[in-house]
Protein backbone atom coordinates (compact mmCIF):
# COMPACT_ATOMS: atom_id res chain seq x y z
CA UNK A 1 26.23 4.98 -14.07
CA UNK A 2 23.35 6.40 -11.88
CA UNK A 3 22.07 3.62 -10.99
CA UNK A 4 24.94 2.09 -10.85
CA UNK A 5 26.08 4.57 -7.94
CA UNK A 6 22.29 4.19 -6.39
CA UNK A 7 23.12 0.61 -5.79
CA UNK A 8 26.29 1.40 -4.30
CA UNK A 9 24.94 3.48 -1.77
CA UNK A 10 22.17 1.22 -0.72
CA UNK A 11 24.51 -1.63 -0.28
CA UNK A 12 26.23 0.92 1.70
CA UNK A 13 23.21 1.65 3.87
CA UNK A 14 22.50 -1.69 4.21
CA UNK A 15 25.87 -2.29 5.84
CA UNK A 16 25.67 0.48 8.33
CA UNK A 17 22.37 -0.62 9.98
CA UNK A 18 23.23 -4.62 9.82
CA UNK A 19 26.40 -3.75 11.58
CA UNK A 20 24.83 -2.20 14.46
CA UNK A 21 25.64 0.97 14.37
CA UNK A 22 22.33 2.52 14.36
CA UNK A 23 19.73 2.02 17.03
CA UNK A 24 16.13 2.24 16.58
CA UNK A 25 14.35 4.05 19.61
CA UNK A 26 10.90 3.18 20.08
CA UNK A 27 8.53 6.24 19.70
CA UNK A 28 6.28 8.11 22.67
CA UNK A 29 3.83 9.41 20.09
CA UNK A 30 1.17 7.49 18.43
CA UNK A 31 1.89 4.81 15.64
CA UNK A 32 1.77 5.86 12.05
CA UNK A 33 -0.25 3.30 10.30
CA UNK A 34 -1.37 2.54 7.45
CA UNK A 35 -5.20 1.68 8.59
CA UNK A 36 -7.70 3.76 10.94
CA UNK A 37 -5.85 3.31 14.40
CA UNK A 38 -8.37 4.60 16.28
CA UNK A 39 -10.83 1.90 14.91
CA UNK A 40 -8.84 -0.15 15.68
CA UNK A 41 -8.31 0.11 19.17
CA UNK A 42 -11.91 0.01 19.17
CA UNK A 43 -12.34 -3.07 18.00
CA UNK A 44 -9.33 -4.19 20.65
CA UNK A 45 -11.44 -3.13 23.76
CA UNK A 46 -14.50 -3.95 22.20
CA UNK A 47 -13.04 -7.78 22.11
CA UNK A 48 -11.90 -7.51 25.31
CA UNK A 49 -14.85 -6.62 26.76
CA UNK A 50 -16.48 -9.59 25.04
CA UNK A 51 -18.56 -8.31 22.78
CA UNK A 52 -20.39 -10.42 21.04
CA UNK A 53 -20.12 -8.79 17.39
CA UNK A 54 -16.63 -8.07 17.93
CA UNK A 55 -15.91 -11.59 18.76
CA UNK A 56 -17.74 -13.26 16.19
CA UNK A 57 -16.31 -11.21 13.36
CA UNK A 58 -12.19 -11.65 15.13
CA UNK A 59 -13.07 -15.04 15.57
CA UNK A 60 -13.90 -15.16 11.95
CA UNK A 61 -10.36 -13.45 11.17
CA UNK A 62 -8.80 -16.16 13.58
CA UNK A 63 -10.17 -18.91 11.50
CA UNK A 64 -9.08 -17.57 8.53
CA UNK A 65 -5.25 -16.28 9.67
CA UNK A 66 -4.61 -19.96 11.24
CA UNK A 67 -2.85 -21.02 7.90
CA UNK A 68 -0.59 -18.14 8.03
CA UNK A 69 0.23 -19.77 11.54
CA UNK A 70 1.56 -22.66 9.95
CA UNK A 71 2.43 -22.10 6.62
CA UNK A 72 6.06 -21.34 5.16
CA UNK A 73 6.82 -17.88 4.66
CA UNK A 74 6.61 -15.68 1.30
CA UNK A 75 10.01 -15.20 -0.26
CA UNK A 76 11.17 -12.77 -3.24
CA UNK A 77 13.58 -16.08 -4.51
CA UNK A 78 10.47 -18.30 -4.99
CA UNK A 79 10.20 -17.93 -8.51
CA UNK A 80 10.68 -19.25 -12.05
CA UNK A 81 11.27 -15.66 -14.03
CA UNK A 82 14.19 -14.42 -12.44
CA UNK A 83 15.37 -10.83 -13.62
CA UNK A 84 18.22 -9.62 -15.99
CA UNK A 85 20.12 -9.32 -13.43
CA UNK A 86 20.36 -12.97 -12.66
CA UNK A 87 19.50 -12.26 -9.04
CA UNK A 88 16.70 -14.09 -7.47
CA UNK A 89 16.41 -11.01 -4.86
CA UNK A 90 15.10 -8.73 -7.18
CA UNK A 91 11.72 -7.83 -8.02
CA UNK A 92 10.41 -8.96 -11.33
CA UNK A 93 6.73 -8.65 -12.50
CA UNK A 94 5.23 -7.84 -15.92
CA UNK A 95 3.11 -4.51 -16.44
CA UNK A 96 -0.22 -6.00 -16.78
CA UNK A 97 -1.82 -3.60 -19.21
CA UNK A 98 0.46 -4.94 -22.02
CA UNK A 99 0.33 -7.68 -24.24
CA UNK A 100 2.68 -9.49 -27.62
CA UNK A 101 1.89 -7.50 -30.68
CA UNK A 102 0.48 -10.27 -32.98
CA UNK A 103 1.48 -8.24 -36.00
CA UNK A 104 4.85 -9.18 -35.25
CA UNK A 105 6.50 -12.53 -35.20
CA UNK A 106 8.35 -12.49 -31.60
CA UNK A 107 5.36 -10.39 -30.43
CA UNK A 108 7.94 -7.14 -29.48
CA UNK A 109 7.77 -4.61 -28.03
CA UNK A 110 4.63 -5.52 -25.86
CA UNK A 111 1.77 -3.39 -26.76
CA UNK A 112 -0.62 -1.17 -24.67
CA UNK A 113 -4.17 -2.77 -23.91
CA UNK A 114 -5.29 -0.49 -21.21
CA UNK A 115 -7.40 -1.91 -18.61
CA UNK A 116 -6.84 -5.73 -20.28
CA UNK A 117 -5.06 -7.95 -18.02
CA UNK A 118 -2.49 -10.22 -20.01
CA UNK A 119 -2.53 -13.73 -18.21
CA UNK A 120 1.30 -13.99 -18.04
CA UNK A 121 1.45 -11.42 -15.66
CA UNK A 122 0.77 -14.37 -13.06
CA UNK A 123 3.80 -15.99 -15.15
CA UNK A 124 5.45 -13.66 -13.02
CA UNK A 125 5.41 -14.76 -9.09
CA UNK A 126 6.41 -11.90 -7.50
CA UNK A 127 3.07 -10.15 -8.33
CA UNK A 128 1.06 -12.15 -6.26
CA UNK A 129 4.05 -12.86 -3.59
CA UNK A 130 3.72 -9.05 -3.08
CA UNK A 131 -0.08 -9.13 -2.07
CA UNK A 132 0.34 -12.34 -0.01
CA UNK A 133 2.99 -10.81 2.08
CA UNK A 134 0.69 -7.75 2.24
CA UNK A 135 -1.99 -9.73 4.02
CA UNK A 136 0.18 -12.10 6.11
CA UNK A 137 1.28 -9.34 8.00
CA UNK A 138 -1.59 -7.21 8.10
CA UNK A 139 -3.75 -9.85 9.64
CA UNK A 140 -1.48 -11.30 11.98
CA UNK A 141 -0.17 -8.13 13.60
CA UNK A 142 -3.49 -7.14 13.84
CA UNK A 143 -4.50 -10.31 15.70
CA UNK A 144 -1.77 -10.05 18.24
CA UNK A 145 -2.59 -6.49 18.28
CA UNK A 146 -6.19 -7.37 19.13
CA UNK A 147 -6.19 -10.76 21.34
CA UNK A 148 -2.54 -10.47 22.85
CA UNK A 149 -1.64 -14.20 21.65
CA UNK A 150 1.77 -14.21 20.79
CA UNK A 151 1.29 -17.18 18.20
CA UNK A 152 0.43 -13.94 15.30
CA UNK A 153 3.04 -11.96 16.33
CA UNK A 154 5.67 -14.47 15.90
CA UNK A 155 4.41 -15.68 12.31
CA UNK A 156 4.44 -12.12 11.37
CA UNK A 157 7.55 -11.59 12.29
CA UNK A 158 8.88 -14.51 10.86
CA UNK A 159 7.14 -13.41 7.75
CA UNK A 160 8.60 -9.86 7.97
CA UNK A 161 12.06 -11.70 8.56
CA UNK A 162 12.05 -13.77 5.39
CA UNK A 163 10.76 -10.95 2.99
CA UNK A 164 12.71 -7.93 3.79
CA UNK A 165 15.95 -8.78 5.65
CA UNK A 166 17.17 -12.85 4.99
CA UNK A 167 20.25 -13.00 4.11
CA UNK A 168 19.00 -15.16 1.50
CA UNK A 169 15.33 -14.81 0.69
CA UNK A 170 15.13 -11.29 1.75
CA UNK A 171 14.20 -9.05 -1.48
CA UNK A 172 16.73 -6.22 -2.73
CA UNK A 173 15.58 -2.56 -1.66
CA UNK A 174 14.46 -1.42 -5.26
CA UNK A 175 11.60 -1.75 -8.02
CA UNK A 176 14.25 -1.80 -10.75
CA UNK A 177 12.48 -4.92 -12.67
CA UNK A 178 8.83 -4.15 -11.50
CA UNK A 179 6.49 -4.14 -14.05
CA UNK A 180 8.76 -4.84 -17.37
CA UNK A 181 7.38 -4.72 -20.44
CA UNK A 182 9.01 -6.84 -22.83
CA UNK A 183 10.98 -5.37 -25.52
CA UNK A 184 11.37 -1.73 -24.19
CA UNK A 185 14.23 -1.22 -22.59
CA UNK A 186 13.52 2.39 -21.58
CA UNK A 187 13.63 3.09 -17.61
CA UNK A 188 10.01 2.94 -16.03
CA UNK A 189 9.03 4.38 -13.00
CA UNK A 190 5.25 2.63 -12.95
CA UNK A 191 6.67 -0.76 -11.05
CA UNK A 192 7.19 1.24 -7.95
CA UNK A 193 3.13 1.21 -7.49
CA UNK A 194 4.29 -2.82 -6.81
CA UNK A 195 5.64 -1.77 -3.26
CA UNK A 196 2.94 -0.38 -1.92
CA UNK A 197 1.32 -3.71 -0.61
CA UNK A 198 4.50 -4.56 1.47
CA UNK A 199 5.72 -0.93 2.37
CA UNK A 200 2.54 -1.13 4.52
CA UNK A 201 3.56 -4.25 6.14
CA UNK A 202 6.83 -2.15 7.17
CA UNK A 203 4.32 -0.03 9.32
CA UNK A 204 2.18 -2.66 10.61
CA UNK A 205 5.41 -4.19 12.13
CA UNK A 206 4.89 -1.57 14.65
CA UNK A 207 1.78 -3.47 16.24
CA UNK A 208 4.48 -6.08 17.19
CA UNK A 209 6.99 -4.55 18.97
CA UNK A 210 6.07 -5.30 22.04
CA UNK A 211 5.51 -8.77 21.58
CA UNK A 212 9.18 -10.45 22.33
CA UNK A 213 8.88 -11.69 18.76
CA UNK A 214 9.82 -8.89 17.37
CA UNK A 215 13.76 -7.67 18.39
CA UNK A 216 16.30 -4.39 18.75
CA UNK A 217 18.18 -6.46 16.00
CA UNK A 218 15.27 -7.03 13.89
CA UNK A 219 14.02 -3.28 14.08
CA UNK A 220 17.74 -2.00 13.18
CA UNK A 221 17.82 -4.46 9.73
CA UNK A 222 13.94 -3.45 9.08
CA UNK A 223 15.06 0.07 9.33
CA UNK A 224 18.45 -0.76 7.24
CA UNK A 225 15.86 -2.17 4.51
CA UNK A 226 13.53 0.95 4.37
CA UNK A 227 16.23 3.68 5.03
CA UNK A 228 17.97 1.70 1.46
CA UNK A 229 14.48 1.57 -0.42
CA UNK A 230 13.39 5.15 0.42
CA UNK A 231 17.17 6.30 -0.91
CA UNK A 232 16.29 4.45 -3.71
CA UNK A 233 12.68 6.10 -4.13
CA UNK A 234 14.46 9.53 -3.75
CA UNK A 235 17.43 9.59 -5.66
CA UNK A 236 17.28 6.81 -8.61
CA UNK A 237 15.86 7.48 -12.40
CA UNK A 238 13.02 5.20 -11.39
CA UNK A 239 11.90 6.66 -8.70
CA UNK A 240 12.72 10.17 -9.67
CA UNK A 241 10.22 9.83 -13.06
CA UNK A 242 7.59 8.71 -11.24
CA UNK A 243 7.63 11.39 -8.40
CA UNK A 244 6.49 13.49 -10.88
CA UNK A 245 3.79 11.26 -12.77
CA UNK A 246 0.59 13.42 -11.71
CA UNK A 247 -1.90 10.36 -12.15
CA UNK A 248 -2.78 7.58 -9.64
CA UNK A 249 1.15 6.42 -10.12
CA UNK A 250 2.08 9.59 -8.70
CA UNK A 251 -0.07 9.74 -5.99
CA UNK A 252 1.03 6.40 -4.75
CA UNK A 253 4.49 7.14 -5.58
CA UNK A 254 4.02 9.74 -2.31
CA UNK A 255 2.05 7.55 -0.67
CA UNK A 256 4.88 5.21 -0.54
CA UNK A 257 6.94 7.81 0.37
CA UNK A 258 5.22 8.83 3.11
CA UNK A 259 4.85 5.77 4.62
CA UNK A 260 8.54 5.01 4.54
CA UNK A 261 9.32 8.55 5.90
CA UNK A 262 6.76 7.80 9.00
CA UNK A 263 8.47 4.58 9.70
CA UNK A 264 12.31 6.23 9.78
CA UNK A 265 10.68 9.18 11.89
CA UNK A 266 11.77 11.84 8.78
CA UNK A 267 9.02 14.34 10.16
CA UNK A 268 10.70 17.21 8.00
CA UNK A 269 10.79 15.10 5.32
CA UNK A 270 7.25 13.44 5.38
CA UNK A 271 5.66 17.12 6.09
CA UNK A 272 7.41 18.01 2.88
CA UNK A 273 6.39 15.31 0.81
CA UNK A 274 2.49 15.90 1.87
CA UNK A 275 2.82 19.80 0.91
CA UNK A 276 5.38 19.23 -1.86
CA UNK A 277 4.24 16.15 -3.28
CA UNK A 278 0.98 14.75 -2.88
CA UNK A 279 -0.95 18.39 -2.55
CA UNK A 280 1.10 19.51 -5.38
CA UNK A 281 -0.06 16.72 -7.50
CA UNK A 282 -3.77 17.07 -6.06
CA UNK A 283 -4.07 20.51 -7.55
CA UNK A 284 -2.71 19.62 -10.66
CA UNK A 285 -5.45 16.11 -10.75
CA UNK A 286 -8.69 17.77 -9.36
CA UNK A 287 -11.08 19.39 -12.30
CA UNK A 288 -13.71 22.08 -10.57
CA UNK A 289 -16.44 19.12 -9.94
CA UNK A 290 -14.08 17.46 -7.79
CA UNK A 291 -13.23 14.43 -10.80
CA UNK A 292 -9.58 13.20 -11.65
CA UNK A 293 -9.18 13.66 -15.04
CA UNK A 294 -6.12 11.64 -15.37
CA UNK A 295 -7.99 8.83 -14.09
CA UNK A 296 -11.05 9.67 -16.46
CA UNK A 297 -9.07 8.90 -19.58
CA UNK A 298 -8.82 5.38 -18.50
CA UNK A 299 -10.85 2.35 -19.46
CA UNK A 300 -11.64 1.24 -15.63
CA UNK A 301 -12.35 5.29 -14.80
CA UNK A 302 -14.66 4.81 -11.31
CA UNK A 303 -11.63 2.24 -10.53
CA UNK A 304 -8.61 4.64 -10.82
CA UNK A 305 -10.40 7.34 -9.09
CA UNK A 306 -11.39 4.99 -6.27
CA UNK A 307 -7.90 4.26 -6.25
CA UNK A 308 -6.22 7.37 -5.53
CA UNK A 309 -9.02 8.04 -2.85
CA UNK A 310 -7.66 4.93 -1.08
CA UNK A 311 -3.98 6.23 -1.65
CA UNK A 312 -5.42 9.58 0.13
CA UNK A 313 -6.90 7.21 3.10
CA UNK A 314 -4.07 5.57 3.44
CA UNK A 315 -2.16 8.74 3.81
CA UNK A 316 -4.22 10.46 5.86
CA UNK A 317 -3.96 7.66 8.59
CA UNK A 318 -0.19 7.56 8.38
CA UNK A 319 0.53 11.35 8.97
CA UNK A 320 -2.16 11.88 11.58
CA UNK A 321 0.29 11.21 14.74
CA UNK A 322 2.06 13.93 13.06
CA UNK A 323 -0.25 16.68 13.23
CA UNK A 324 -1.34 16.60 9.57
CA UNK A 325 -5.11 16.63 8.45
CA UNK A 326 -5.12 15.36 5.18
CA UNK A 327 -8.92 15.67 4.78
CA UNK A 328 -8.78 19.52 5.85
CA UNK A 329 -5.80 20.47 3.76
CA UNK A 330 -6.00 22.37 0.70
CA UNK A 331 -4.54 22.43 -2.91
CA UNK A 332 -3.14 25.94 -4.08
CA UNK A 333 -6.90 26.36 -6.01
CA UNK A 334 -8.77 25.44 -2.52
CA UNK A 335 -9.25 21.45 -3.71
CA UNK A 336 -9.09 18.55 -1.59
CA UNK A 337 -10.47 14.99 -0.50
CA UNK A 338 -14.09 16.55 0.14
CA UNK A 339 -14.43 17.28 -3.30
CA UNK A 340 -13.16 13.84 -4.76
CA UNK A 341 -15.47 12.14 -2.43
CA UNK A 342 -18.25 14.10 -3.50
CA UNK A 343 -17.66 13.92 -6.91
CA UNK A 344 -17.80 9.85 -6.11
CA UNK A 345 -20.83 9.77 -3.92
CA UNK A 346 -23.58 9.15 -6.32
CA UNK A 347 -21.42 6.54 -8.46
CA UNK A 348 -20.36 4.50 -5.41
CA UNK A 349 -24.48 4.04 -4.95
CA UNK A 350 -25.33 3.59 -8.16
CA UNK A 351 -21.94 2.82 -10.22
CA UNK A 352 -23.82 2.11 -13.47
CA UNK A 353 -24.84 6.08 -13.69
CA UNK A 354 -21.02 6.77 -13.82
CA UNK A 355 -20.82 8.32 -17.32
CA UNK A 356 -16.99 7.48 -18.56
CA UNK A 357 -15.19 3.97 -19.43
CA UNK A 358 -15.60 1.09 -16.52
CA UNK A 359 -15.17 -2.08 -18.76
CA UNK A 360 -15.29 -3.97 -15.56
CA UNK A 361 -17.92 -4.77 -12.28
CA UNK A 362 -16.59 -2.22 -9.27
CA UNK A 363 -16.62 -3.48 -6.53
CA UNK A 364 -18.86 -0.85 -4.62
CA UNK A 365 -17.66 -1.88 -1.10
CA UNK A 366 -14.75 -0.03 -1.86
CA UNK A 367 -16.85 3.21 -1.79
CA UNK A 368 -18.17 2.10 1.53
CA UNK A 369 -14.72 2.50 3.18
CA UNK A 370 -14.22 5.82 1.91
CA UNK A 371 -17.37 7.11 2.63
CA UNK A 372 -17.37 6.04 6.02
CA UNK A 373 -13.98 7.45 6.45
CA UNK A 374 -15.24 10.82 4.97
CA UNK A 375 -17.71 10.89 7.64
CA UNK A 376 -15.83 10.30 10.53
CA UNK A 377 -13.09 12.74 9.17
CA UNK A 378 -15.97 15.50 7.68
CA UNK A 379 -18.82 15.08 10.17
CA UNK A 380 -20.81 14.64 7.14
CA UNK A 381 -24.05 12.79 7.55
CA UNK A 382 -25.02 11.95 4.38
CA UNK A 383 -21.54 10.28 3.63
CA UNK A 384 -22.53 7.91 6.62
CA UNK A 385 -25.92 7.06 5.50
CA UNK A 386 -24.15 6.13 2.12
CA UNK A 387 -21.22 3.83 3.55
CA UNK A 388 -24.17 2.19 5.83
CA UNK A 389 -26.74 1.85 2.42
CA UNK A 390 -23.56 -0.01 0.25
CA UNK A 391 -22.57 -1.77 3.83
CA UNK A 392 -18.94 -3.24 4.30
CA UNK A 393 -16.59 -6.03 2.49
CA UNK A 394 -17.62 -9.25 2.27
CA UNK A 395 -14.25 -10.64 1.27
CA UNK A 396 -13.11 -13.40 3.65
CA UNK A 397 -9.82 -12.40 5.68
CA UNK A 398 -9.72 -8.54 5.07
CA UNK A 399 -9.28 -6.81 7.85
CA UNK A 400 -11.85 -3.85 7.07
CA UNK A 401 -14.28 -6.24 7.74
CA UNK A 402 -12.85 -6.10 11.35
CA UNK A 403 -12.17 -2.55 11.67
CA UNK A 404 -15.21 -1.34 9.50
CA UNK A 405 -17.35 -4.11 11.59
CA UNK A 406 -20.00 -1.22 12.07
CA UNK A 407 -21.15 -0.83 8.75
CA UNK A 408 -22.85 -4.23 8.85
CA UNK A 409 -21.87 -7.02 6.14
């Protein structure tokens, strides 16, 4: 019946914005986004001006992003495994962490194999669907926001389009299917970490909006979607249980949040969730020496704490433009960022010292991000000379290798 009623809502916000009765009013203060803005705009004079560096590594990006230029878009409905509910709009992947139980002969319930990727998870399109989308629109908005040639902004937004608000293709404003496991029929919350790679792409539609590719109309049904997802978040069983899960889930729980909350201008709202949510989980996940012991019990430990760092980073970008430090604030017991990074430092030089459960290679460019980030937020030298040592991603087509360009390759 709850969810039941969730749905009914949704629909009903849905309807409100398609039907124009809402009106999206571009903003005077800065963007919330989910990356560094500021380096950003560096790196969009520094092109301008023509320098060489700059240019090389854009030109790079250019090379890369040209197949997003001419390539069909992602859709939700290109699938095989559709979802119970028989609609191809909805959001179906398997939780990767579990596999069949081989003691049984139709393999159910899936059981727990933490940190063990089961190969059907890619059974599952969706999965990867989400990340593509992810990157599509990160890297073209950034190009247009960079170079000025309309050519990005219009395959983002046709991208944007064909994701979130198609008629046909565009996916259903809820993680109701995300990460099943089959055989358990129990609600679960932990699917909702899913969104996370195209909630962002919500906010990097901002770097568009000035193109002429990118309309009144389509702003109104991109706010329609989020307004109907962040309901959803808020009010649902889903999204209720895991607003209060106090590991990594939780934290991007809030960091989803957040970002929807930026995009719909909910300043109350998003000021709430940083003090009420995130903070409130940070005091319950930091130990004195600045580790996450949540993430500690896990089997890919220096992983999972890297990961809610980058949840913090991403937060502390978006609520900037509204007046909100993230790397100053404070738990209730005087903990923040500082201290996780800290705790991190020595590990993201040397990640074979780390003393608990990493069955996997980490990929220490990760920790170069962060610790740059610490230093411009901190003023911190030695987190500098750190980010510099490891030296910056070397993955073809992300975009930190644009806006990070200083930290060398």
């Amino acid at each position: 019946m709850i969810m039941g009623r969730c749905l009914t809502v949704i629909a009903a916000i849905m309807a409100l914005f398609a039907g124009g009765v809402a009106r999206v009013a571009a903003s005077d203060k800065a963007m919330p986004l989910p990356v560094n803005a500021a380096l950003l705009d560096d790196v969009r004079q520094s092109f301008r001006r023509g320098d060489t560096e700059t240019v090389k590594r854009v030109e790079s990006m250019k090379a890369y992003a040209e197949k997003f230029v001419k390539a069909k878009p992602v859709v939700v409905t290109d699938k095989k495994r559709i979802a119970p509910s028989n609609d191809p709009r909805d959001y179906i992947t398997l939780s990767p962490y579990w596999w069949r139980d081989t003691t049984k002969t139709d393999g159910l319930p899936y059981v727990r194999r933490d940190g063990k990727r089961n190969p059907e998870v890619y059974e599952y399109a969706n999965r990867e669907q989400g990340n593509d989308i992810g990157e599509r629109v990160e890297i073209t908005s950034v190009l247009y926001y960079i170079t000025g040639d309309r050519r990005y902004a219009k395959a983002c937004a046709v991208q944007l389009r064909a994701w979130f608000t198609d008629a046909k293709t565009g996916i259903n404003p809820n993680m109701t299917y995300s990460q099943i496991v089959p055989g358990r029929t129990n609600l679960r919350g932990t699917g909702i970490i899913d969104s996370r790679r195209f909630v962002k792409a919500i906010l990097m539609s901002r770097l568009i909006e000035d193109s002429g590719e990118w309309t009144d109309a389509d702003r109104r049904q991109l706010k329609a979607w989020a307004e109907a997802y962040c309901y959803w978040l808020e009010h649902c069983t889903q999204g209720r249980k895991e607003s209060k899960a106090v590991n990594n889930h939780g934290i991007w729980y809030d960091a989803v949040h957040i970002m929807l909350l930026a995009y719909l201008d909910r300043n109350a709202d998003l000021k709430d969730a940083v003090s009420g949510g995130i903070m409130a989980k940070l005091a319950e996940q930091i130990a004195a020496d600045g580790s996450l012991p949540q993430e500690l019990k896990r089997t890919l430990s220096l992983h999972y704490s890297t990961f809610v760092m980058e949840a913090l980073v991403t937060v502390a970008h978006v609520v900037k433009p509204f007046g909100i430090d993230l790397w100053k604030e404070k738990t209730v017991k005087g903990m923040g960022m500082q201290d996780i990074v800290k705790h991190l430092m020595p590990y993201y030089l040397r990640p074979e010292t780390w003393h608990h459960k990493q069955i996997k290679p980490f990929e220490t460019w990760r920790g170069a991000v962060i610790m740059y980030e610490a230093a411009m937020n901190t003023g911190e030298k030695d987190y500098l000379r750190v980010a510099e040592k490891i030296g910056n991603v070397k993955k073809k087509g992300d975009i930190n290798a644009v806006i990070y360009g200083k930290l060398g390759n």
